[in-house]
N, C-alpha and C. Protein backbone atom coordinates (compact mmCIF):
# COMPACT_ATOMS: atom_id res chain seq x y z
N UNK A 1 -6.92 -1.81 9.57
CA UNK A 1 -6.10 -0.60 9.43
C UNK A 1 -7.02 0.57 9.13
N UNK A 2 -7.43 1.32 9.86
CA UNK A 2 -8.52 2.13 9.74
C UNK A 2 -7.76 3.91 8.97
N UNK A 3 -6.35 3.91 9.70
CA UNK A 3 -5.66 5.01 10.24
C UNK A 3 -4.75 5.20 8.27
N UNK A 4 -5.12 6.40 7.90
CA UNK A 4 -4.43 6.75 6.56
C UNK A 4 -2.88 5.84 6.23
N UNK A 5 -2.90 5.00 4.66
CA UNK A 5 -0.99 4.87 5.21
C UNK A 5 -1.15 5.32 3.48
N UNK A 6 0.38 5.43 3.32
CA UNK A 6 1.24 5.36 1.94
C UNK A 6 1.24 4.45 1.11
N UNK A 7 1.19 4.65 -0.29
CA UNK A 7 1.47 3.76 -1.10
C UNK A 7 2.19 3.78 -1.68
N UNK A 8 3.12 3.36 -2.98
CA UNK A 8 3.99 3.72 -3.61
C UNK A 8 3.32 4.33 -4.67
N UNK A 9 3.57 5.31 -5.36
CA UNK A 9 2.47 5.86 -6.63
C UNK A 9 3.09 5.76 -7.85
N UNK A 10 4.04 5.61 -8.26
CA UNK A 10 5.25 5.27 -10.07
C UNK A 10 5.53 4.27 -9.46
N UNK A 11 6.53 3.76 -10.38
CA UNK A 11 8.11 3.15 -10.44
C UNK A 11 8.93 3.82 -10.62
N UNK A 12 10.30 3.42 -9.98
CA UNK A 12 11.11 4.48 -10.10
C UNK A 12 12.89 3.40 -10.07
N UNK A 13 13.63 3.85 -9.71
CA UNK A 13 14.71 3.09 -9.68
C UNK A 13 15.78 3.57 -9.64
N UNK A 14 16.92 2.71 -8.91
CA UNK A 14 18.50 3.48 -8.53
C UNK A 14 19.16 2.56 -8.47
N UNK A 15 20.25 2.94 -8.74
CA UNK A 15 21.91 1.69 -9.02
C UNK A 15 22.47 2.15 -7.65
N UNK A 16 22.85 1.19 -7.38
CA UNK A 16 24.38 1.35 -6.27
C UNK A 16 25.46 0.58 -6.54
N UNK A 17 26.69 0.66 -6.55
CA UNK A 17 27.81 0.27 -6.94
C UNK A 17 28.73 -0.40 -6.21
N UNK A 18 28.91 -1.62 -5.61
CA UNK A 18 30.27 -1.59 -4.92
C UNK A 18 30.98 -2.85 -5.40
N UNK A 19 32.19 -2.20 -5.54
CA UNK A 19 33.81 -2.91 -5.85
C UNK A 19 33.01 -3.88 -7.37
N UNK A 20 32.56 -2.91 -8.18
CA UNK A 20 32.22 -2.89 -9.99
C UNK A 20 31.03 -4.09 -9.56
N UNK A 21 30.56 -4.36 -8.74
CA UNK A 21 29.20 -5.30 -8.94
C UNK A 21 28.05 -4.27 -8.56
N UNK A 22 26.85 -4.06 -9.82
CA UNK A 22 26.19 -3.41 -9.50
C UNK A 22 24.89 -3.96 -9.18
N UNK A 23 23.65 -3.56 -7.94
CA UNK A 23 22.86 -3.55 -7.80
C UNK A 23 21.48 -2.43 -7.85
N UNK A 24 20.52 -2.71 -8.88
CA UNK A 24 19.62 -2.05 -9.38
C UNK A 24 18.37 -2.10 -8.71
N UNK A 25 18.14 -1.32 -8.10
CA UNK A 25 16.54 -1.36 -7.28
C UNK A 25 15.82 -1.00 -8.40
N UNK A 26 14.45 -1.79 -8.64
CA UNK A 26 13.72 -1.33 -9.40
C UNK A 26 12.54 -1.52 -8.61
N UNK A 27 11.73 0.33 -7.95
CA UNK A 27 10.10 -0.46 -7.02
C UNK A 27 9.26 0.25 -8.10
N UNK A 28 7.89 -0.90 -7.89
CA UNK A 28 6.65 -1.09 -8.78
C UNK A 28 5.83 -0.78 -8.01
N UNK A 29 4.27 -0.12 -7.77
CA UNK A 29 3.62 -0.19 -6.83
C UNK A 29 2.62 -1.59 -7.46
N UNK A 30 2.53 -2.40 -6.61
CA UNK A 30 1.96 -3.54 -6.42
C UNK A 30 0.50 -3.77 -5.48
N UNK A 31 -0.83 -4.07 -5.78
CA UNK A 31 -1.26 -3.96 -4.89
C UNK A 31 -1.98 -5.78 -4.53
N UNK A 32 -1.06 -6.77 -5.24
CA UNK A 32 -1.87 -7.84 -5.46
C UNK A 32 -0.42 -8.72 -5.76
N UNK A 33 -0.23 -9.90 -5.08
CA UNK A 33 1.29 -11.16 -5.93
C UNK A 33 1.35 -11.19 -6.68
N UNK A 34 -0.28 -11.44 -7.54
CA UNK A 34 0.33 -11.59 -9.38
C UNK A 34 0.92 -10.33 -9.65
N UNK A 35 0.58 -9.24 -9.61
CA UNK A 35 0.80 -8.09 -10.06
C UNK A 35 2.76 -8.07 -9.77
N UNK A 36 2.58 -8.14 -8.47
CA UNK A 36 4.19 -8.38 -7.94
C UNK A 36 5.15 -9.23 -8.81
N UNK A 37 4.50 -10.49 -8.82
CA UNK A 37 5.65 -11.29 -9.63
C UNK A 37 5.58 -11.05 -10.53
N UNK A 38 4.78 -10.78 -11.77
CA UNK A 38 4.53 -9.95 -12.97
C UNK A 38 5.59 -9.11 -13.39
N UNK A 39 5.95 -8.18 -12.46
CA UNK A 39 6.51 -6.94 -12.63
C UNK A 39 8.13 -7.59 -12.38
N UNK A 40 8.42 -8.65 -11.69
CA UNK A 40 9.58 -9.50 -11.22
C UNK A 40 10.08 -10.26 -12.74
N UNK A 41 8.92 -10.61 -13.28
CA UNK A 41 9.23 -11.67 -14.49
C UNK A 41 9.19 -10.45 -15.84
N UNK A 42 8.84 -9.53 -15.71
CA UNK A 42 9.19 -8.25 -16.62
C UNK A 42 10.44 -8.06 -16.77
N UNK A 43 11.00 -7.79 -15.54
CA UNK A 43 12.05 -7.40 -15.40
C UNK A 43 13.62 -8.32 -15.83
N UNK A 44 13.25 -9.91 -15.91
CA UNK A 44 14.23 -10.87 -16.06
C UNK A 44 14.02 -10.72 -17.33
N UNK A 45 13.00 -10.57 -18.25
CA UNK A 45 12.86 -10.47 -19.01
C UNK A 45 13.40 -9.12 -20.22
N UNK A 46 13.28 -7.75 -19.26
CA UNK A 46 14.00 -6.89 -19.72
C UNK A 46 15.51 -6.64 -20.05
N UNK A 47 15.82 -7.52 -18.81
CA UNK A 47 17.49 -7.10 -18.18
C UNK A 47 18.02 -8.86 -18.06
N UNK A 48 17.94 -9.11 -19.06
CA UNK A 48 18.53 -11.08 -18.99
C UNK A 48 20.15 -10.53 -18.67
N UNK A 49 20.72 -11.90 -18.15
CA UNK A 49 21.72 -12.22 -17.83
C UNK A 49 22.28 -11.25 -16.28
N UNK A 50 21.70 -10.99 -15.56
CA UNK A 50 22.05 -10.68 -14.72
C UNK A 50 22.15 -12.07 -13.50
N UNK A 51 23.05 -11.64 -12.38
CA UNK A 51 23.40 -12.78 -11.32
C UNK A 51 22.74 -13.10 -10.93
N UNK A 52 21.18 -12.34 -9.96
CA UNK A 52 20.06 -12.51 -9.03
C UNK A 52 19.25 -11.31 -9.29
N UNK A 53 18.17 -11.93 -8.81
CA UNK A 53 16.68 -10.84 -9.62
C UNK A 53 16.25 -11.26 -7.42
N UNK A 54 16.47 -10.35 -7.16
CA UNK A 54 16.41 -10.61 -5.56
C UNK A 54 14.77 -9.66 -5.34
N UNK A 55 13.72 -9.90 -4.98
CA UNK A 55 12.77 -9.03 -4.16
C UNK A 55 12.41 -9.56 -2.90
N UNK A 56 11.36 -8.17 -2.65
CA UNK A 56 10.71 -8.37 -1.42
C UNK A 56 9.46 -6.88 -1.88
N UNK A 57 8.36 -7.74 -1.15
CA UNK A 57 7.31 -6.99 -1.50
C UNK A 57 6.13 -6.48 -0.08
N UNK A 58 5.81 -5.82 -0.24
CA UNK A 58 4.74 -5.27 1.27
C UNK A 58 3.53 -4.95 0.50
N UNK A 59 2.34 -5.89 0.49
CA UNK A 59 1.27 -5.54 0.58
C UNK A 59 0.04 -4.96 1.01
N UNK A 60 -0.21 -4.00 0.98
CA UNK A 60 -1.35 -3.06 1.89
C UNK A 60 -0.39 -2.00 2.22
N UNK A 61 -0.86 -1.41 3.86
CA UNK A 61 -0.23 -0.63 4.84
C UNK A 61 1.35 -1.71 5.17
N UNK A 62 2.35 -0.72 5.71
CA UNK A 62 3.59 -1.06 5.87
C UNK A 62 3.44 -1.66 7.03
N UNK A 63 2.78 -0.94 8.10
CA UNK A 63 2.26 -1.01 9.53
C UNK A 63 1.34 -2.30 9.75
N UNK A 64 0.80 -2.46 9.23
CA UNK A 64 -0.29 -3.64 8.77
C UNK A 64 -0.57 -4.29 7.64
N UNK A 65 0.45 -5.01 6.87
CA UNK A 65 0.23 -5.73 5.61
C UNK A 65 -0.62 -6.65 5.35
N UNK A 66 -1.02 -6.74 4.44
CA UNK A 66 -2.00 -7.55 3.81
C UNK A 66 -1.03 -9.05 3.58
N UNK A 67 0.07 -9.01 3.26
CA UNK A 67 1.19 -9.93 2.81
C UNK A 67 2.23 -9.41 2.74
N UNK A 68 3.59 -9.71 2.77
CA UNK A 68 4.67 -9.90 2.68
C UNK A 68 5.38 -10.99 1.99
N UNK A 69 6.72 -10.26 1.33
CA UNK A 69 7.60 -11.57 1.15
C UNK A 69 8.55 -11.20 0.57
N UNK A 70 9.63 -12.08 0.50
CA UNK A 70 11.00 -11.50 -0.14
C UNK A 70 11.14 -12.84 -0.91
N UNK A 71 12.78 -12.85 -1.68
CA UNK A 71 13.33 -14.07 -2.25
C UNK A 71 15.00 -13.80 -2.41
N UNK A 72 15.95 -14.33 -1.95
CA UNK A 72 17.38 -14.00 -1.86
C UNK A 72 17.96 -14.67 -3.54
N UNK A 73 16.50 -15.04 -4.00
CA UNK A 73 17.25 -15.72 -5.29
C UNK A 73 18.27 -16.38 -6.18
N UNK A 74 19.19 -17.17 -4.89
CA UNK A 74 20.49 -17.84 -4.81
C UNK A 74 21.44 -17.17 -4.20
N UNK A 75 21.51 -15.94 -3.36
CA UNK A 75 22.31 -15.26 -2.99
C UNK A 75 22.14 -16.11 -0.98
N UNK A 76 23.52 -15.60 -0.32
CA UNK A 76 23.35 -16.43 0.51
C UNK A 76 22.34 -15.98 1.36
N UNK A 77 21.41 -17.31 2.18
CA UNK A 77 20.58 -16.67 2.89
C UNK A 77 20.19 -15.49 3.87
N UNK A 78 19.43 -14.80 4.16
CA UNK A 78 19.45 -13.91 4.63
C UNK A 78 20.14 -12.14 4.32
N UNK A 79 21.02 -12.61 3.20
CA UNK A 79 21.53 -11.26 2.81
C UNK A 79 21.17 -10.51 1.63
N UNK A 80 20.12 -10.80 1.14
CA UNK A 80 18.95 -9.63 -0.06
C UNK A 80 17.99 -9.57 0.56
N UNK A 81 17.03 -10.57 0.02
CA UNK A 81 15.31 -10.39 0.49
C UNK A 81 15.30 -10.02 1.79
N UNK A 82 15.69 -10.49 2.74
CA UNK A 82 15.15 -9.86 4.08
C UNK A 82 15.38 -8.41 4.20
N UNK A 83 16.56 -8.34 4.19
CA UNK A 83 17.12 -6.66 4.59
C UNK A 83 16.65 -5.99 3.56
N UNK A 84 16.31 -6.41 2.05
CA UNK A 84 15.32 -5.18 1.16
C UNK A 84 14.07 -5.11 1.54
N UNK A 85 13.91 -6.38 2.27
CA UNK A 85 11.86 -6.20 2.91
C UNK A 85 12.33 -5.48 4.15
N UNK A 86 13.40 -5.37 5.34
CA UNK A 86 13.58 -4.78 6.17
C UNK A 86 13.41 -3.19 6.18
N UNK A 87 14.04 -2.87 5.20
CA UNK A 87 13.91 -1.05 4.47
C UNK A 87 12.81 -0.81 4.17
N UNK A 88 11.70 -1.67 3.55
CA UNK A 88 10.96 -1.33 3.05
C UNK A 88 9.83 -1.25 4.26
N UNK A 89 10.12 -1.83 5.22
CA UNK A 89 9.16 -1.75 6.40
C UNK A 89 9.30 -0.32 6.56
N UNK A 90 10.61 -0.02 7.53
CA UNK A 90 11.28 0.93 8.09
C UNK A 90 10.77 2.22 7.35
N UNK A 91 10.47 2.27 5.81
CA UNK A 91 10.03 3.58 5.04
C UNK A 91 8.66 3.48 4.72
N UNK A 92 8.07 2.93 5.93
CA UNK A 92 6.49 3.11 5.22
C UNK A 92 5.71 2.67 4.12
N UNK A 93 6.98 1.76 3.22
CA UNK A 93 6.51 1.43 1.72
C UNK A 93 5.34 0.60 1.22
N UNK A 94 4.18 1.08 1.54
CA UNK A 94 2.88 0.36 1.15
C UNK A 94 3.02 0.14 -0.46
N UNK A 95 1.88 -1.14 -0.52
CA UNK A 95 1.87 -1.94 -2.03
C UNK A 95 3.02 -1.69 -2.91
N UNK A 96 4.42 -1.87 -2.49
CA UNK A 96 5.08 -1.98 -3.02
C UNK A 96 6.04 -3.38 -3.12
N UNK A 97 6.50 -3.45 -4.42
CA UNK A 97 6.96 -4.50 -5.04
C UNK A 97 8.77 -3.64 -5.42
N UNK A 98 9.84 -4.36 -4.61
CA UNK A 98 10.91 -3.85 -4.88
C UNK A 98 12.28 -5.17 -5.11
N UNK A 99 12.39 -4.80 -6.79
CA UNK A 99 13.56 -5.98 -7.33
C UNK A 99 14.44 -5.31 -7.10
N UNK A 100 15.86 -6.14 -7.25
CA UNK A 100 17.17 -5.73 -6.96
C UNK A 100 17.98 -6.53 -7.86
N UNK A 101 18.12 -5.97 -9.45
CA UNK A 101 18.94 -6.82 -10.09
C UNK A 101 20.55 -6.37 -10.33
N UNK A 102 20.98 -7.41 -9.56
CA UNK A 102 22.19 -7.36 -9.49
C UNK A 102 23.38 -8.35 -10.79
N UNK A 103 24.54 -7.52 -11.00
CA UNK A 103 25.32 -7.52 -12.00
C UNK A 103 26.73 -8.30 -10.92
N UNK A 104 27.54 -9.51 -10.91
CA UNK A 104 28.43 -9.82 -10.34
C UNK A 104 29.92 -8.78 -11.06
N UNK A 105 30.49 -8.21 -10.04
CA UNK A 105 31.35 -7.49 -11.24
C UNK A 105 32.94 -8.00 -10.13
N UNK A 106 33.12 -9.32 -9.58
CA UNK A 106 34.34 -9.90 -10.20
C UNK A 106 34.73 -10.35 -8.35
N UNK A 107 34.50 -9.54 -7.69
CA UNK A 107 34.61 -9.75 -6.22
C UNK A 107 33.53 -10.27 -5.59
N UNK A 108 33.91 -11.04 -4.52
CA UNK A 108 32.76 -11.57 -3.53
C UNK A 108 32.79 -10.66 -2.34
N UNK A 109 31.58 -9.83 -2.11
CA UNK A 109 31.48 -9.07 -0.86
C UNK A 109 31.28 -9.33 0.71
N UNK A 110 31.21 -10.35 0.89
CA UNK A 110 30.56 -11.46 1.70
C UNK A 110 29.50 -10.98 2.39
N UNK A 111 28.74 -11.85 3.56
CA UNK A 111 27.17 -11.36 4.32
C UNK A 111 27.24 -10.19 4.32
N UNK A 112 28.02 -9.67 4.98
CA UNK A 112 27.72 -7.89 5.43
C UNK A 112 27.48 -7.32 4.60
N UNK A 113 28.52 -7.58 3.43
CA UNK A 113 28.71 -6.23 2.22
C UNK A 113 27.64 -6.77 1.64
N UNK A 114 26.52 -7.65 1.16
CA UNK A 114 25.78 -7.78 0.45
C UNK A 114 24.47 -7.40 1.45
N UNK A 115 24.46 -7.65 2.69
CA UNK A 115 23.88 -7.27 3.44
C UNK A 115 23.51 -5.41 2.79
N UNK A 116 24.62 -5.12 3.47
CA UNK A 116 24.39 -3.26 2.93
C UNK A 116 24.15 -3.04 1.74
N UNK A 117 24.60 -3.86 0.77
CA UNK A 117 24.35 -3.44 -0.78
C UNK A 117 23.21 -3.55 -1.00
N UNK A 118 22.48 -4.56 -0.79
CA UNK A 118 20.93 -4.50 -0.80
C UNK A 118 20.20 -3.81 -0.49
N UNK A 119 19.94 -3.23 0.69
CA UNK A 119 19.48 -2.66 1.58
C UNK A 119 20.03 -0.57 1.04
N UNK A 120 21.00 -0.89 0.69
CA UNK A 120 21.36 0.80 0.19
C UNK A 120 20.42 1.01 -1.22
N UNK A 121 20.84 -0.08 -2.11
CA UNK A 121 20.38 0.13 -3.57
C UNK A 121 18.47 0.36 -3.36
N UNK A 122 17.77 -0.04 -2.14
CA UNK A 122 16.03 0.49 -2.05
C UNK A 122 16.18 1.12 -1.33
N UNK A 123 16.97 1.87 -0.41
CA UNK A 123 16.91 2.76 0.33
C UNK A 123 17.02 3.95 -0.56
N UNK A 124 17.95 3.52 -1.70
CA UNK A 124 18.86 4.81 -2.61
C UNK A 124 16.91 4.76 -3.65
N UNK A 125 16.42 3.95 -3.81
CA UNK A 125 15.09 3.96 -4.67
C UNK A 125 14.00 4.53 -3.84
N UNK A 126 14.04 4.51 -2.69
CA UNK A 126 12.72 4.91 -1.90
C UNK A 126 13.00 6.49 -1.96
N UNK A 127 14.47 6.47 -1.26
CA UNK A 127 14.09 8.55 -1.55
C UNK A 127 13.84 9.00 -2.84
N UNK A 128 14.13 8.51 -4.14
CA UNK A 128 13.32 9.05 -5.34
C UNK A 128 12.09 8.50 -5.17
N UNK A 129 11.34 7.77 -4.50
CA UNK A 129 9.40 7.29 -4.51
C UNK A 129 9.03 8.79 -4.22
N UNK A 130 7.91 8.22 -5.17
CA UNK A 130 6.67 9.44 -4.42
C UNK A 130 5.41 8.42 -4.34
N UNK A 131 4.75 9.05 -3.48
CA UNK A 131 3.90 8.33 -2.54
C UNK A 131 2.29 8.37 -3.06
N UNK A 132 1.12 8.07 -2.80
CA UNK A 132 -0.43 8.51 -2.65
C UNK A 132 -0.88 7.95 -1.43
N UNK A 133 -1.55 8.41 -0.86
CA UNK A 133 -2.17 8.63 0.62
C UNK A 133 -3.39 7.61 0.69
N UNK A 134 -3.61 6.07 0.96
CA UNK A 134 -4.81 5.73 1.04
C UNK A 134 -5.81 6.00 2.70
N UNK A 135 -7.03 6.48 2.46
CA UNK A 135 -7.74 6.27 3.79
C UNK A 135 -8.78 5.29 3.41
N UNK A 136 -9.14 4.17 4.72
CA UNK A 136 -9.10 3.06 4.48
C UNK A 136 -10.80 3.34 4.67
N UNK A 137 -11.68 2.67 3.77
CA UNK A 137 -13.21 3.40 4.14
C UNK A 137 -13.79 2.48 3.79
N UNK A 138 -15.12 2.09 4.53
CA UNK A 138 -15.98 1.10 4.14
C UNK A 138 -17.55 1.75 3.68
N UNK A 139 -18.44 0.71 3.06
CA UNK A 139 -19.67 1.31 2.56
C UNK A 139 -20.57 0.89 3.83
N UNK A 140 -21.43 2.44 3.97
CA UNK A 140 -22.31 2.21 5.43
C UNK A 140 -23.57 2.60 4.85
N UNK A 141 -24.68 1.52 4.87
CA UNK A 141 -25.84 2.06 5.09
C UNK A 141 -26.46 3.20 6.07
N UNK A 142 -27.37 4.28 5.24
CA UNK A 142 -27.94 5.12 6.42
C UNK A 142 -29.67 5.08 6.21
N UNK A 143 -30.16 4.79 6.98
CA UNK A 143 -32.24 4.57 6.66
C UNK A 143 -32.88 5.98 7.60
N UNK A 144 -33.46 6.18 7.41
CA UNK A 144 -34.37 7.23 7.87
C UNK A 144 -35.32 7.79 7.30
N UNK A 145 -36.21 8.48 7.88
CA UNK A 145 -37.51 9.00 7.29
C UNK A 145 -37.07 9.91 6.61
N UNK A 146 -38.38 10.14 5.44
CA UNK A 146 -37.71 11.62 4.75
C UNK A 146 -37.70 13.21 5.29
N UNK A 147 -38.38 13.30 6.58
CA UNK A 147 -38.16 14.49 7.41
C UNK A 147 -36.81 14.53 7.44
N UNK A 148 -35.73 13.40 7.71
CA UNK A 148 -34.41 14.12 8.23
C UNK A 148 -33.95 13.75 7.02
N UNK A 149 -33.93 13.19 5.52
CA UNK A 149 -33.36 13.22 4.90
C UNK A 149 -32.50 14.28 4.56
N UNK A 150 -32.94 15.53 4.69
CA UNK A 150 -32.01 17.16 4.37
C UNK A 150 -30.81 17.06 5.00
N UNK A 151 -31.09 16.90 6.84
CA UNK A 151 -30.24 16.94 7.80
C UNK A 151 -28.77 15.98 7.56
N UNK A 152 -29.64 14.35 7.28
CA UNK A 152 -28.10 13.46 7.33
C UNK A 152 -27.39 14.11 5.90
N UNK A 153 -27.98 14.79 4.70
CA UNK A 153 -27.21 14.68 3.46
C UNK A 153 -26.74 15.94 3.95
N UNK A 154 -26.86 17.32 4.95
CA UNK A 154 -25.89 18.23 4.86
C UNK A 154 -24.93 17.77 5.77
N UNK A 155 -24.98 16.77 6.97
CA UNK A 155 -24.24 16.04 7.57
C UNK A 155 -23.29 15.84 6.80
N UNK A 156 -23.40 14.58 5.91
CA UNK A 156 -22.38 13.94 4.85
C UNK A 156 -21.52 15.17 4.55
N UNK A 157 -22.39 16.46 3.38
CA UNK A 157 -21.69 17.38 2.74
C UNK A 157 -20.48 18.13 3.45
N UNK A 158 -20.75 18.14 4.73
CA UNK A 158 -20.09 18.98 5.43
C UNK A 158 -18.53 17.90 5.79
N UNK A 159 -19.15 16.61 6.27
CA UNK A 159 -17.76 15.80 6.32
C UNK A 159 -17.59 15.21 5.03
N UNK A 160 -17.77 15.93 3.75
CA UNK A 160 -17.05 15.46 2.41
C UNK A 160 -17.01 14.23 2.34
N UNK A 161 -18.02 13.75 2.43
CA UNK A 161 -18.77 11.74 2.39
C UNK A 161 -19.87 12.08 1.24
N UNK A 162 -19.10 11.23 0.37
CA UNK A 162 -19.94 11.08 -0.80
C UNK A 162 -21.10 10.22 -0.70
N UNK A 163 -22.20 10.28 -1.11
CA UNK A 163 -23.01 9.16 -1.47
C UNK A 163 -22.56 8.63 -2.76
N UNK A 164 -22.69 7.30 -2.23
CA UNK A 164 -23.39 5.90 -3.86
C UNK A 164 -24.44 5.57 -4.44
N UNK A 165 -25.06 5.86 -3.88
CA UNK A 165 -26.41 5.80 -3.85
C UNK A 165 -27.83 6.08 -3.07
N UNK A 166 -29.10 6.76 -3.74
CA UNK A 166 -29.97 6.76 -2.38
C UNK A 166 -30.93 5.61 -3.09
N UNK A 167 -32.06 5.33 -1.98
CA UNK A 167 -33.00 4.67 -2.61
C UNK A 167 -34.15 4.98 -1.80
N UNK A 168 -35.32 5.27 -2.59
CA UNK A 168 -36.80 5.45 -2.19
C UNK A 168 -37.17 4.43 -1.75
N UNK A 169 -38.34 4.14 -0.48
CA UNK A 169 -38.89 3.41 -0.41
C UNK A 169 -40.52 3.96 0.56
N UNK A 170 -40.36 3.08 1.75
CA UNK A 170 -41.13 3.77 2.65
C UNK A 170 -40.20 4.59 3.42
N UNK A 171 -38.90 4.83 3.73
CA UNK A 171 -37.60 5.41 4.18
C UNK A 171 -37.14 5.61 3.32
N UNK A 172 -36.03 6.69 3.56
CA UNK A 172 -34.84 7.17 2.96
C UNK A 172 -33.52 6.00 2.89
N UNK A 173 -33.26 4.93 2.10
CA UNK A 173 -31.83 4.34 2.48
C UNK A 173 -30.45 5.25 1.48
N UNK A 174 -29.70 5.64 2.41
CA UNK A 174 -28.63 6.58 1.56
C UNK A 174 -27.47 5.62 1.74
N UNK A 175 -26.68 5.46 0.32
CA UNK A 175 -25.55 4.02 0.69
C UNK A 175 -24.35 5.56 0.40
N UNK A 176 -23.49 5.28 1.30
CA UNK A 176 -21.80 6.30 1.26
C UNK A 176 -20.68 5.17 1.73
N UNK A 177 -19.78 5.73 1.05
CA UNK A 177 -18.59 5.21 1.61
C UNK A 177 -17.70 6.48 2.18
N UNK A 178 -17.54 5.74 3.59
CA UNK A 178 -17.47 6.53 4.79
C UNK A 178 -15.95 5.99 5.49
N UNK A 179 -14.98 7.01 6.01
CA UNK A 179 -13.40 6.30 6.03
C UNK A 179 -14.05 5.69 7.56
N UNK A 180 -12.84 4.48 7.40
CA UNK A 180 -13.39 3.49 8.60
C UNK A 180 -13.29 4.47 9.85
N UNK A 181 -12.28 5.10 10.46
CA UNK A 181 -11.62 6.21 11.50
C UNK A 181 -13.44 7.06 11.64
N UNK A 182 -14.05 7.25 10.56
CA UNK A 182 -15.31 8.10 10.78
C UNK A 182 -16.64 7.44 11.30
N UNK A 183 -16.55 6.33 10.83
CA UNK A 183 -17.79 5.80 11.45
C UNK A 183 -18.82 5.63 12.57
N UNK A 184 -17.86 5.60 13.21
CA UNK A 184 -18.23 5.52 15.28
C UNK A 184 -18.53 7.15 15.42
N UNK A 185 -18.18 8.37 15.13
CA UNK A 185 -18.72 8.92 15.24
C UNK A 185 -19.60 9.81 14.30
N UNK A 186 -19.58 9.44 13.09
CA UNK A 186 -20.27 10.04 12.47
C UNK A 186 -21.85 9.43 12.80
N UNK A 187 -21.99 7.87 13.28
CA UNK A 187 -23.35 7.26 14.06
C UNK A 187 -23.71 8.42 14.84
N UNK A 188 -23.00 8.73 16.04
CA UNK A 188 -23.15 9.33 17.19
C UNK A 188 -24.29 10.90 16.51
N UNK A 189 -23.31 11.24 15.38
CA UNK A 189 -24.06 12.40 15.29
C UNK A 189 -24.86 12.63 14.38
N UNK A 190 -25.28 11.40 13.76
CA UNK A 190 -26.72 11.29 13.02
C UNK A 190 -27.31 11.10 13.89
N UNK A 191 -27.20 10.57 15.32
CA UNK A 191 -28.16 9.74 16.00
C UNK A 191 -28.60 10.99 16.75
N UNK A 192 -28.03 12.02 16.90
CA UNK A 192 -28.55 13.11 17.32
C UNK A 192 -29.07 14.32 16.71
N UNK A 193 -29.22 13.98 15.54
CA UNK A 193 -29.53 14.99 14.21
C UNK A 193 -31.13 14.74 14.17
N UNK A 194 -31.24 13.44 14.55
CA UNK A 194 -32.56 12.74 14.10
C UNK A 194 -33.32 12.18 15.33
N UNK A 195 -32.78 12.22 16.42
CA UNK A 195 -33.17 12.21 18.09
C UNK A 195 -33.41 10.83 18.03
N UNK A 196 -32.44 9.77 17.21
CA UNK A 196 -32.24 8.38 17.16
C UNK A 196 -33.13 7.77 16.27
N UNK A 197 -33.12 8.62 15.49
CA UNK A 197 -34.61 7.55 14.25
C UNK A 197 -33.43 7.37 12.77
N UNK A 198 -32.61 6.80 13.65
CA UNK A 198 -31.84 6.44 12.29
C UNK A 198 -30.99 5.14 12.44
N UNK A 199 -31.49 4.43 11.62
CA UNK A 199 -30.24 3.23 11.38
C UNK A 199 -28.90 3.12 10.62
N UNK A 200 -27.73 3.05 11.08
CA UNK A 200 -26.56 2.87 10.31
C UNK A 200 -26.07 1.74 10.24
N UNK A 201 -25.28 1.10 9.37
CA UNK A 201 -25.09 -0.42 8.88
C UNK A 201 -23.93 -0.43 8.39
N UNK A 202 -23.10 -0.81 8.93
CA UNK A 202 -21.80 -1.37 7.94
C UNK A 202 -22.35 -2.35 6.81
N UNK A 203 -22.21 -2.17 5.44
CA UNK A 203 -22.36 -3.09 4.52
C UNK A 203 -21.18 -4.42 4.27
């Protein structure tokens, strides 16, 4: 996943109501399972006696997850976890971890209506999310003589690429972490800064 995505940045949370059984979205930003179920077993723990502690979680980019997963938590199959991991695709919701504790309040809604109830109560939580922007970047070695050392570091400065480190030797090695999307050409135009006397390295 080279290409910027969303993350979830708080927790936040929203009730939805139907026919007096309530369901509580509560999303966590998660960037790891333990962390996820953690925040799942918090929550049974906060709010005991409720009917079903239902999630579904998206790890990484929404577009490209690292992991996935839901749990309908005795509710009938297919009508929590999927359709709350379904929304959560649909909104971009990176490293997020989203429970749904639900309150039985006296009626049975059957597939559909629990279907929508689910699926409303993180939909009704995602428009209160606010987000942080990850770009996805790896650490690249750069070697060269110290004649062009000036050249690649106003290079960097100019595309706002930090260095990690330099190191002396008989060459210049400069270590940066560089967003993946930049790499291929930021080579191209060291390699012409320095009329190809430069090595670059994915670390």
């Amino acid at each position: 996943m080279s290409r910027p995505y969303q993350v979830l940045a708080e927790t936040c949370e929203f009730m939805f109501e139907e026919k007096r059984s309530t369901f509580t979205a509560v999303l966590s930003p998660a960037a790891d399972r333990e962390t996820a179920l953690a925040q799942l077993d918090a929550l049974r723990r906060e709010r005991p006696g409720a009917s079903h502690y239902c999630w579904a979680y998206i790890l990484g980019a929404a577009q490209q997850p690292v992991s996935m997963a839901f749990s309908d938590d005795g509710e009938p199959g297919g009508t929590a976890g999927k359709p709350m991991l379904s929304v959560l695709e649909h909104r971009d919701a990176g490293n997020c971890m989203a429970v749904v504790v639900r309150t039985f309040g006296g009626t049975k809604l059957g597939a559909g209506g629990l279907v929508r109830a689910y699926g409303a109560a993180v939909s009704g939580a995602l428009n209160l999310a606010r987000w942080s922007l990850v770009t996805p970047s790896i650490d690249v070695s750069i070697t060269v003589s110290f004649a062009f050392e000036e050249r690649v570091r106003h290079c960097l400065q100019l595309r706002q690429i930090k260095l990690t480190s330099v190191d002396y030797s008989s060459q210049v090695c400069l270590l940066a972490c560089v967003p993946e999307a930049m790499v291929e050409e930021l080579t191209a135009e060291l390699g012409e800064l320095t009329s190809g006397a430069v090595k670059v390295s994915m670390i």
